[in-house]
Protein backbone atom coordinates (compact mmCIF):
# COMPACT_ATOMS: atom_id res chain seq x y z
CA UNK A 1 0.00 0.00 0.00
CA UNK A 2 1.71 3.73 -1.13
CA UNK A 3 1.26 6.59 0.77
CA UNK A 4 1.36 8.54 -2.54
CA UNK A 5 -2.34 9.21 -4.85
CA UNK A 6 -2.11 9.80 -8.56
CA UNK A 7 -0.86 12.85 -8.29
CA UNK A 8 2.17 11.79 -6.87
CA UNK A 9 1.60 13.80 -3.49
CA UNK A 10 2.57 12.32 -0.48
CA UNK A 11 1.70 13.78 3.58
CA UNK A 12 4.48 15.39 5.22
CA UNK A 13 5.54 12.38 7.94
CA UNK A 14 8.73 13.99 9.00
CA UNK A 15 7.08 17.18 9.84
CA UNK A 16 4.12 15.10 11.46
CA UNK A 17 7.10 13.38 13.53
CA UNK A 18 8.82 16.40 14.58
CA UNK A 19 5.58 18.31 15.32
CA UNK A 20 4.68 15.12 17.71
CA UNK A 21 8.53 14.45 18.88
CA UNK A 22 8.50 18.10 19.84
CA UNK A 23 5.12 17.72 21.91
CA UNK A 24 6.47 14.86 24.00
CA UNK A 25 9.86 17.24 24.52
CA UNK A 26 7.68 19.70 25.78
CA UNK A 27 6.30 17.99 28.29
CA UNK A 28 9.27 16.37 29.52
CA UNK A 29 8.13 13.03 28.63
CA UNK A 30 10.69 9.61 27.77
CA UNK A 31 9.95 8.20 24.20
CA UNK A 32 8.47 4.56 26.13
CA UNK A 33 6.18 6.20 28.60
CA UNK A 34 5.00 8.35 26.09
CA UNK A 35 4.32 4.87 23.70
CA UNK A 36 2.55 3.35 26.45
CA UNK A 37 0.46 6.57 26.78
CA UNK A 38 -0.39 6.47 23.09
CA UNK A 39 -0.79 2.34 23.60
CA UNK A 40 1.32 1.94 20.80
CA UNK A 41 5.04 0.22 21.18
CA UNK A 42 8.12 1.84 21.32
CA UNK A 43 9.25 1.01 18.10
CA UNK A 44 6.20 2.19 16.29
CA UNK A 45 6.50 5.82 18.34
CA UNK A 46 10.09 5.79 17.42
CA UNK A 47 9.01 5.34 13.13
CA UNK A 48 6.17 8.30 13.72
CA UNK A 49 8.43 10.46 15.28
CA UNK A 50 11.52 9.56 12.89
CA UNK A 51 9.13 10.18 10.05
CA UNK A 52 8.88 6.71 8.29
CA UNK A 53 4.42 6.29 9.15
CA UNK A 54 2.00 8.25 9.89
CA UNK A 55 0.24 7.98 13.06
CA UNK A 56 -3.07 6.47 13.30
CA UNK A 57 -6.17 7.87 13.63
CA UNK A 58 -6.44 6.53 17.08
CA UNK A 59 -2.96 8.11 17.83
CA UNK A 60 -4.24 11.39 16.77
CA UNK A 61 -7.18 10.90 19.15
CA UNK A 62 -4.57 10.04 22.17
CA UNK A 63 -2.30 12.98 21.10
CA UNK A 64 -5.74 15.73 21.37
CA UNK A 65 -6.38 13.90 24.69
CA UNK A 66 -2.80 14.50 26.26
CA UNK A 67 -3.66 18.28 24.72
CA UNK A 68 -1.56 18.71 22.03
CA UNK A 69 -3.47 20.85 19.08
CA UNK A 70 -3.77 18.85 16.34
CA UNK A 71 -4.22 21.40 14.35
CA UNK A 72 -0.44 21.33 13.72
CA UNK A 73 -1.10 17.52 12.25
CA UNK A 74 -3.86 18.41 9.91
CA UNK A 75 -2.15 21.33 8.73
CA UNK A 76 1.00 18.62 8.01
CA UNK A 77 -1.16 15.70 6.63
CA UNK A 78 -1.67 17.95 4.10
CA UNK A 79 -1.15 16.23 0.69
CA UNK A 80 1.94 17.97 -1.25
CA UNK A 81 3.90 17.25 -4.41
CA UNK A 82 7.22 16.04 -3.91
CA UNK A 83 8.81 19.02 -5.56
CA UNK A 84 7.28 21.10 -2.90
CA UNK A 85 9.23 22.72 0.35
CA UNK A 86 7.77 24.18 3.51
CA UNK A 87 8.54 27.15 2.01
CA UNK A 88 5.99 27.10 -0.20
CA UNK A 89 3.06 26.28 1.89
């Protein structure tokens, strides 16, 4: 399964991961507690926050419940081309 549609865009999963990586910094959290928060491993945090998935929708829901604005994640998830930089959003 691709991550990509026909228009060969693609969301932003390394910005997703540093927007959530920078969350748990924030609140002074370790990477395992903050997997067992999200009741996901540690190894699946570790490939959201490193950029390599997505989170789940039922990640999302966990994040908005620990109060981070997931605003930020929508505004990521975002579909871009590949040619595209943060710059131009």
């Amino acid at each position: 399964m691709s991550t990509q549609n026909e228009n060969n865009q693609t969301p932003d999963f390394k910005e997703i991961g540093k927007i959530i990586k920078s969350f748990r910094l924030e609140k002074g959290i370790k990477s395992e507690d903050f997997a067992k928060q999200l009741g996901v491993s540690y190894p699946t945090l570790s490939r959201v926050e490193n950029g390599h998935h997505g989170p789940s929708a039922a990640m999302v829901q966990k994040l908005a419940k620990l109060g981070m604005d997931i605003s930020d994640i929508r505004y990521a998830s975002r579909s871009y081309r590949k040619e595209q930089t943060l710059s131009y959003r």
